[in-house]
Protein backbone atom coordinates (compact mmCIF):
# COMPACT_ATOMS: atom_id res chain seq x y z
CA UNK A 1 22.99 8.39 -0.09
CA UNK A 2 19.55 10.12 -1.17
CA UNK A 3 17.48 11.18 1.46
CA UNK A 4 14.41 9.23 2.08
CA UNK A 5 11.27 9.92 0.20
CA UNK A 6 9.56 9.77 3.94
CA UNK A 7 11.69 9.51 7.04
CA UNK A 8 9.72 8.81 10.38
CA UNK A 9 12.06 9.01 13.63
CA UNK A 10 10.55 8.21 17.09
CA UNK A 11 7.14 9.30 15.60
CA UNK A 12 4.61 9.18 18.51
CA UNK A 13 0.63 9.73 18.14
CA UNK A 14 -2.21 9.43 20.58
CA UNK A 15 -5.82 9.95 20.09
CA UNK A 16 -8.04 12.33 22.83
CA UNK A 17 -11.18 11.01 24.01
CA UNK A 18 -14.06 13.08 24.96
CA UNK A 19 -13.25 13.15 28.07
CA UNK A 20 -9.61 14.39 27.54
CA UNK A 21 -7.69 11.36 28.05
CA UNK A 22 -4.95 9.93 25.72
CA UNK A 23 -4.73 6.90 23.98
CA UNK A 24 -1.45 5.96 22.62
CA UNK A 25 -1.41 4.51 19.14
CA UNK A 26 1.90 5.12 17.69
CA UNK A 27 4.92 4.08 20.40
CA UNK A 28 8.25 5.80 18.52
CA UNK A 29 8.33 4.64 14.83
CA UNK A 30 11.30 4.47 12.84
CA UNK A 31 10.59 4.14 9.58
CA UNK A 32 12.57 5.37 5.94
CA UNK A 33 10.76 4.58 2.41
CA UNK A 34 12.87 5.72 -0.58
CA UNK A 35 11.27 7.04 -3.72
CA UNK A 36 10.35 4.32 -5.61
CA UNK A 37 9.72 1.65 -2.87
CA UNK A 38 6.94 -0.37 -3.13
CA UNK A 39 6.07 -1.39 0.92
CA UNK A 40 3.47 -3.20 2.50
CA UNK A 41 2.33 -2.39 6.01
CA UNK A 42 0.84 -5.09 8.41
CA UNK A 43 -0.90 -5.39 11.72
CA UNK A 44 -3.55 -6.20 13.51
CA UNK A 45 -6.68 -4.37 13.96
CA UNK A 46 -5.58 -1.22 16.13
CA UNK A 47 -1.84 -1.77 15.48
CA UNK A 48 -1.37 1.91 14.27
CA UNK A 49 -1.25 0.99 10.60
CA UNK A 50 -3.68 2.92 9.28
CA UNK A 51 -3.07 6.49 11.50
CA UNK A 52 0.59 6.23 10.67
CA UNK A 53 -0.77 6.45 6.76
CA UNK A 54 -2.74 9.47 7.84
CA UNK A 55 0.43 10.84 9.27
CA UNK A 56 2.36 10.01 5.99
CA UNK A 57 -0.29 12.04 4.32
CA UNK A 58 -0.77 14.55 6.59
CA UNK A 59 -4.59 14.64 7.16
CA UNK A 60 -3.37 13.85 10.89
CA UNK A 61 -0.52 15.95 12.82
CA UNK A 62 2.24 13.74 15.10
CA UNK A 63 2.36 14.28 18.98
CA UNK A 64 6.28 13.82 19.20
CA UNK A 65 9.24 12.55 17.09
CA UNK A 66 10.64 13.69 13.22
CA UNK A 67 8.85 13.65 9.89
CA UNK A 68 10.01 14.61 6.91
CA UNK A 69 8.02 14.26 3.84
CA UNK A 70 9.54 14.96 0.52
CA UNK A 71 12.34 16.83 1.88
CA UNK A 72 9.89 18.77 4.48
CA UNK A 73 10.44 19.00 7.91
CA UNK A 74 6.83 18.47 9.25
CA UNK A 75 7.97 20.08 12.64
CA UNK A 76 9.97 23.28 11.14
CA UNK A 77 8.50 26.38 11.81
CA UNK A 78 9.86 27.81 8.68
CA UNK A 79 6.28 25.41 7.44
CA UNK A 80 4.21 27.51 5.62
CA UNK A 81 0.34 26.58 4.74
CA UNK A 82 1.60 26.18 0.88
CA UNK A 83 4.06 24.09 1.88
CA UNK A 84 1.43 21.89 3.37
CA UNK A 85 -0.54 22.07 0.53
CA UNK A 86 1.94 21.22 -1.78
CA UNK A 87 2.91 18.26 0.23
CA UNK A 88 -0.81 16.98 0.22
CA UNK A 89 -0.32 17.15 -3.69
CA UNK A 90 2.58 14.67 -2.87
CA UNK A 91 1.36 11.81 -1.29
CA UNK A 92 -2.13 10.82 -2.42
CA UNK A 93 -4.49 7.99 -0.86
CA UNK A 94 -7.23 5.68 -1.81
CA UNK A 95 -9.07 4.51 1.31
CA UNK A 96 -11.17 1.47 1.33
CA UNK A 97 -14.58 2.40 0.08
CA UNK A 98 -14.26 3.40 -3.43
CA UNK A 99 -18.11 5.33 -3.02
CA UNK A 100 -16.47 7.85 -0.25
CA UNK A 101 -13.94 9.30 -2.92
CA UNK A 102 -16.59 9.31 -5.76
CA UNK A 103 -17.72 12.87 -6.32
CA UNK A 104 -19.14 13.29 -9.77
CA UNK A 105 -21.75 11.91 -11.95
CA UNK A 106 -19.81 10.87 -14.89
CA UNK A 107 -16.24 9.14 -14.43
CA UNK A 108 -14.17 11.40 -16.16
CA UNK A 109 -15.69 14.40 -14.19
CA UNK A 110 -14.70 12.94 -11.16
CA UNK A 111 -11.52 12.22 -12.11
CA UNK A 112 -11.12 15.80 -13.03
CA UNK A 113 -12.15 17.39 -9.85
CA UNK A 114 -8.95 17.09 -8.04
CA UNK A 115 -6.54 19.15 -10.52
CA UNK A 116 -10.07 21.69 -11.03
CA UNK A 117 -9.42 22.50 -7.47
CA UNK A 118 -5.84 22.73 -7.39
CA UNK A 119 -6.31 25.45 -10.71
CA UNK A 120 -5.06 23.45 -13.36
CA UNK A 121 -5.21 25.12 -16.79
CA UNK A 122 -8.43 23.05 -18.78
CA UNK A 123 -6.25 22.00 -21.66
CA UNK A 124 -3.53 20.09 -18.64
CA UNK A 125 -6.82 18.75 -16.92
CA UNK A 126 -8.22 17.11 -19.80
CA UNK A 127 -4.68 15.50 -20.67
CA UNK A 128 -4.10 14.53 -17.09
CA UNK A 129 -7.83 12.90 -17.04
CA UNK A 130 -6.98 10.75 -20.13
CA UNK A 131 -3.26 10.10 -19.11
CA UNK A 132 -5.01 9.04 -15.53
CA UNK A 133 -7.81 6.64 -17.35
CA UNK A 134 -5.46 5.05 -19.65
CA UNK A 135 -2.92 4.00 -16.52
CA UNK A 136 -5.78 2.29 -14.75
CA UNK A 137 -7.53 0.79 -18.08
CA UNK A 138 -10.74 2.74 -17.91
CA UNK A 139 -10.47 4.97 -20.87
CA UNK A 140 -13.90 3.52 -22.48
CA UNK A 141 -15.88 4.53 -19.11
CA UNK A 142 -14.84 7.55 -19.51
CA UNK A 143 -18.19 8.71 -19.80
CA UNK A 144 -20.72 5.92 -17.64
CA UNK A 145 -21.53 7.08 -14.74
CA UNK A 146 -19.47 5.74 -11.75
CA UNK A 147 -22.49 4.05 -9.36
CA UNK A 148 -23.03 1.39 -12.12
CA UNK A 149 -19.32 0.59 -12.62
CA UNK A 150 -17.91 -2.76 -10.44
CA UNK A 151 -16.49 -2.44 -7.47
CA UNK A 152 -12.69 -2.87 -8.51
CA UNK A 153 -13.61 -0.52 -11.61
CA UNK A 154 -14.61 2.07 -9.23
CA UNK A 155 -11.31 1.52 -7.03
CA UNK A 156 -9.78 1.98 -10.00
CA UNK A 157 -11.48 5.24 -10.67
CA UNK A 158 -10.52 6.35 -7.88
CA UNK A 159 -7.01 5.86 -8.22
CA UNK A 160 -7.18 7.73 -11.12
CA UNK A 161 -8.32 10.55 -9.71
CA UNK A 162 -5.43 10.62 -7.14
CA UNK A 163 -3.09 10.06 -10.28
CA UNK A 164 -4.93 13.27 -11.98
CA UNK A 165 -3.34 15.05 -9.34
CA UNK A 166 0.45 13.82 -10.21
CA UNK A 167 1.32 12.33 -7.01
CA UNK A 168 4.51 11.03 -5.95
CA UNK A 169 3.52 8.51 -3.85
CA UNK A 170 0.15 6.81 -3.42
CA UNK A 171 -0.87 5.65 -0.53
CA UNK A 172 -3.46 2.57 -0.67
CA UNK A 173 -4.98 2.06 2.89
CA UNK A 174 -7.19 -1.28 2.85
CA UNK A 175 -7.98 -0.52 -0.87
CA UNK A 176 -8.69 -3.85 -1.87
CA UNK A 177 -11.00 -4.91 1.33
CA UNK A 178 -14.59 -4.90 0.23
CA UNK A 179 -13.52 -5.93 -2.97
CA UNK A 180 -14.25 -9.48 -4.75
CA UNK A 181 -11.31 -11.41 -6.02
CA UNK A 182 -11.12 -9.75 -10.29
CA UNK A 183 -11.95 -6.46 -8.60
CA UNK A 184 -9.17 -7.06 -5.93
CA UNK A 185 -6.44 -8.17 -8.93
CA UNK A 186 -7.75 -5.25 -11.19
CA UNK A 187 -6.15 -2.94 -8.67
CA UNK A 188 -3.43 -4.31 -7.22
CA UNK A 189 -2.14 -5.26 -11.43
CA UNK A 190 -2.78 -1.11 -11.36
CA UNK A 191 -0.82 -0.15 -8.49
CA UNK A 192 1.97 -2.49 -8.98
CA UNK A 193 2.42 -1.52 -12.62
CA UNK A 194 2.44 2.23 -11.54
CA UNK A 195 5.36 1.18 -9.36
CA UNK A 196 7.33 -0.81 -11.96
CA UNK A 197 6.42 1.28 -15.12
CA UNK A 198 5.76 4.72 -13.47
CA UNK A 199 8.91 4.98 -10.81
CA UNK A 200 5.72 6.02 -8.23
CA UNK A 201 6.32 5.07 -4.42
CA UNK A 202 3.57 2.94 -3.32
CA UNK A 203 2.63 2.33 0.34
CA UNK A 204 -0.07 -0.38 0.67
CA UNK A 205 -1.79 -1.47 3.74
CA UNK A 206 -3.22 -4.57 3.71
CA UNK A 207 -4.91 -7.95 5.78
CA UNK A 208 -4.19 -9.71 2.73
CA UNK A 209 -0.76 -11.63 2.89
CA UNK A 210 -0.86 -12.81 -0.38
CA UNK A 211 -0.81 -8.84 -1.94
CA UNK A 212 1.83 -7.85 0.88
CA UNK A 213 4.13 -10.82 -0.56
CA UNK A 214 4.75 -9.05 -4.08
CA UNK A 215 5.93 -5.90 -2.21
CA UNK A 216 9.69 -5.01 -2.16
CA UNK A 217 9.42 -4.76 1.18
CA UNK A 218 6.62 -6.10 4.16
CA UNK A 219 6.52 -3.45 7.62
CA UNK A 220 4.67 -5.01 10.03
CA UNK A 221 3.00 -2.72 13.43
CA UNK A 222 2.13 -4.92 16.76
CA UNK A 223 0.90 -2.46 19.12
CA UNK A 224 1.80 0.80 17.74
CA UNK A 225 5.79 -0.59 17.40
CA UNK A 226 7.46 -1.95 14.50
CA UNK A 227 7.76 -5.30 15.22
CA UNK A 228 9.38 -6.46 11.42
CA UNK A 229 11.10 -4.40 8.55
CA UNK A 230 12.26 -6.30 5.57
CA UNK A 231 12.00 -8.31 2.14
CA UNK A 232 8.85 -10.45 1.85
CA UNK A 233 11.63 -13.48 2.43
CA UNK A 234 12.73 -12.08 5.10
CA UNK A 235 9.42 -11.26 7.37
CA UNK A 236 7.75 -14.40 5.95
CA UNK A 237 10.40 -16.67 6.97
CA UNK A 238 9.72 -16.09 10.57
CA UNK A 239 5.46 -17.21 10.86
CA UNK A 240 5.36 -17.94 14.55
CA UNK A 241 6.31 -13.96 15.21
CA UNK A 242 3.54 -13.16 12.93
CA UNK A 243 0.97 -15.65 14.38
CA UNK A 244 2.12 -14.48 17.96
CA UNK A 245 1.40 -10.63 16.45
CA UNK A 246 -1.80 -11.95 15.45
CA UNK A 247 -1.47 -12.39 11.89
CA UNK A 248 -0.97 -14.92 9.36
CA UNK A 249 1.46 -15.80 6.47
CA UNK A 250 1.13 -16.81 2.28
CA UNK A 251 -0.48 -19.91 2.18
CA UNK A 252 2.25 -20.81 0.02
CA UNK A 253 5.04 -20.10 2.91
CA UNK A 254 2.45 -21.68 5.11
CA UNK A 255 2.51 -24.66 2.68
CA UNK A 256 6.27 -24.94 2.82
CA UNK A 257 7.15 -24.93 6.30
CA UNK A 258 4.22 -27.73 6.47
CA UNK A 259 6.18 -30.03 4.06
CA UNK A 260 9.18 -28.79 6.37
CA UNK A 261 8.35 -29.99 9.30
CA UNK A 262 7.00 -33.65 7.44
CA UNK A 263 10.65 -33.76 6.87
CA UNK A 264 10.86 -33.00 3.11
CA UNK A 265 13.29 -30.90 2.05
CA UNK A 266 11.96 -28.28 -0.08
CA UNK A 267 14.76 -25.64 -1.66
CA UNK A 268 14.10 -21.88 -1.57
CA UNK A 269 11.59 -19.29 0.28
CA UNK A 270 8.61 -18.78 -1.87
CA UNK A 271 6.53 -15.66 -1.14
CA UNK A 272 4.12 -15.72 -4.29
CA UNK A 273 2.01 -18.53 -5.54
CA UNK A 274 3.93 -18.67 -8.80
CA UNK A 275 7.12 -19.15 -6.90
CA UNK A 276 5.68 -21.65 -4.75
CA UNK A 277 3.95 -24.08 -7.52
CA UNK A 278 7.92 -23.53 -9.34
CA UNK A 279 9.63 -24.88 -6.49
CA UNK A 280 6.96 -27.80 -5.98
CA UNK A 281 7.15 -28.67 -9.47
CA UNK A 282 10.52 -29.09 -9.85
CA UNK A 283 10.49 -30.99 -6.19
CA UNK A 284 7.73 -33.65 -7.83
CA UNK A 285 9.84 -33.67 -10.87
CA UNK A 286 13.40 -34.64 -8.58
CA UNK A 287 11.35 -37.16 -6.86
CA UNK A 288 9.90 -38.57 -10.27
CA UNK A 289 13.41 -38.86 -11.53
CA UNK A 290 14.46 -40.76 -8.00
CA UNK A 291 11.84 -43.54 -8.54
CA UNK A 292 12.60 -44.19 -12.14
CA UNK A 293 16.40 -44.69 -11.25
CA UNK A 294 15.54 -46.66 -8.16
């Protein structure tokens, strides 16, 4: 079997206040994603979600427990401070405010500034730039300046300049947050088609349960624990141990365990709106069929 892209055993992290005590926010995580993966992380606010993507990406350092990133032992001493570097180059993230990653005046300068400081050759960096516009459809702003661009077009900038840098797995931690609906389905159609089309491992982190439902694969963190590991099926199909964790389901599941529990059988476990108005249709069209032969 290949070895996990990322392979978190027992992973422990606490945070130091200013007055030197510890405050646990990571209680022994187990956690495997395979190259390729497309996952979805879930919790509540202060369930760990977002430190354990900082530990993923290494802008934070674990207290206790194994990490291996791309075949790196985080803990080895044999660790050198290229390795780290190269694994930065690895695992990429977009954090929630598109502004805070926006650097440079004109788009395609900004997405250029990440392989500029890693030394790329001028001839790869303007290839990578276009290759990195084109992915996320913003070839023709290629030259606007970013602070009058939307707000999805400037997630989407962004992402391209984590893709300049030829990641193999993109982190997206509450990405699509202070985003409006278009600007919120501009980048998760990006991300997702970087995962079919591109082979690229992508870890999103997410309130919304609608996005986490198209993931291969829904994580969800109560408390600093993993409380749920599985398909979108799977974790779905269980809502009162996400309401109890604080958190809610698809309004589509939502919508069928409602008809459920009115006593009409509905067939299947949708997790997307398109399978969900499927599966009523073709219960409306059974029932349509029952009349007319009654």
């Amino acid at each position: 079997m290949n070895q996990p892209f990322i392979h978190a055993k027992d992973l422990c992290f606490s945070y130091v206040e200013d007055d030197g005590r510890r405050v646990p926010v990571l209680d022994h995580v187990s956690i495997d994603i395979r190259k390729g993966e497309y996952v979805a992380i879930l919790g509540h606010n202060g369930s760990g979600k977002s430190t354990l993507a900082k530990l993923f990406n290494l802008i934070l350092e674990h207290d206790s427990g194994e990490l291996v990133v791309a075949g790196k032992d985080l803990m080895s001493e044999d660790l050198t401070e290229d390795d780290l570097y190269a694994l930065r180059r690895e695992v990429g993230m977009v954090f929630q405010n598109p502004d805070n990653q926006l650097v440079a005046t004109i788009v395609e300068e900004d997405v250029a500034f990440g392989p500029e400081n890693l030394g790329v050759p001028p001839k790869e960096i303007r290839e990578r730039v276009d290759r990195a516009l084109s992915t996320v459809g913003m070839t023709e702003y290629a030259r606007h300046e970013p602070h009058r661009l939307s707000g999805g077009q400037k997630q989407r900038v962004a992402i391209a300049g984590i893709l300049a840098m030829k990641p193999s797995c993109i982190i997206l931690d509450e990405s699509t947050a202070m985003l409006d609906p278009h600007g919120r389905r501009e980048v998760i159609d990006t991300f997702e088609r970087l995962n079919r089309e591109e082979g690229m491992t992508v870890i999103t982190i997410t309130h919304y349960m609608n996005e986490a439902a198209r993931a291969d694969r829904v994580i969800v963190l109560d408390d600093g624990r993993v409380l749920m590991d599985g398909t979108p099926v799977e974790v779905f199909g269980e809502p009162e141990r996400l309401l109890a964790a604080g958190l809610d389901v698809p309004q589509c599941t939502a919508l069928i365990h409602a008809l459920r529990k009115e006593g009409i059988a509905v067939k299947g476990d949708p997790v997307t709106t398109e399978e969900c108005a499927d599966i009523i249709s073709k219960l409306l069209e059974e029932k349509g069929h029952g009349n007319r032969h009654a």
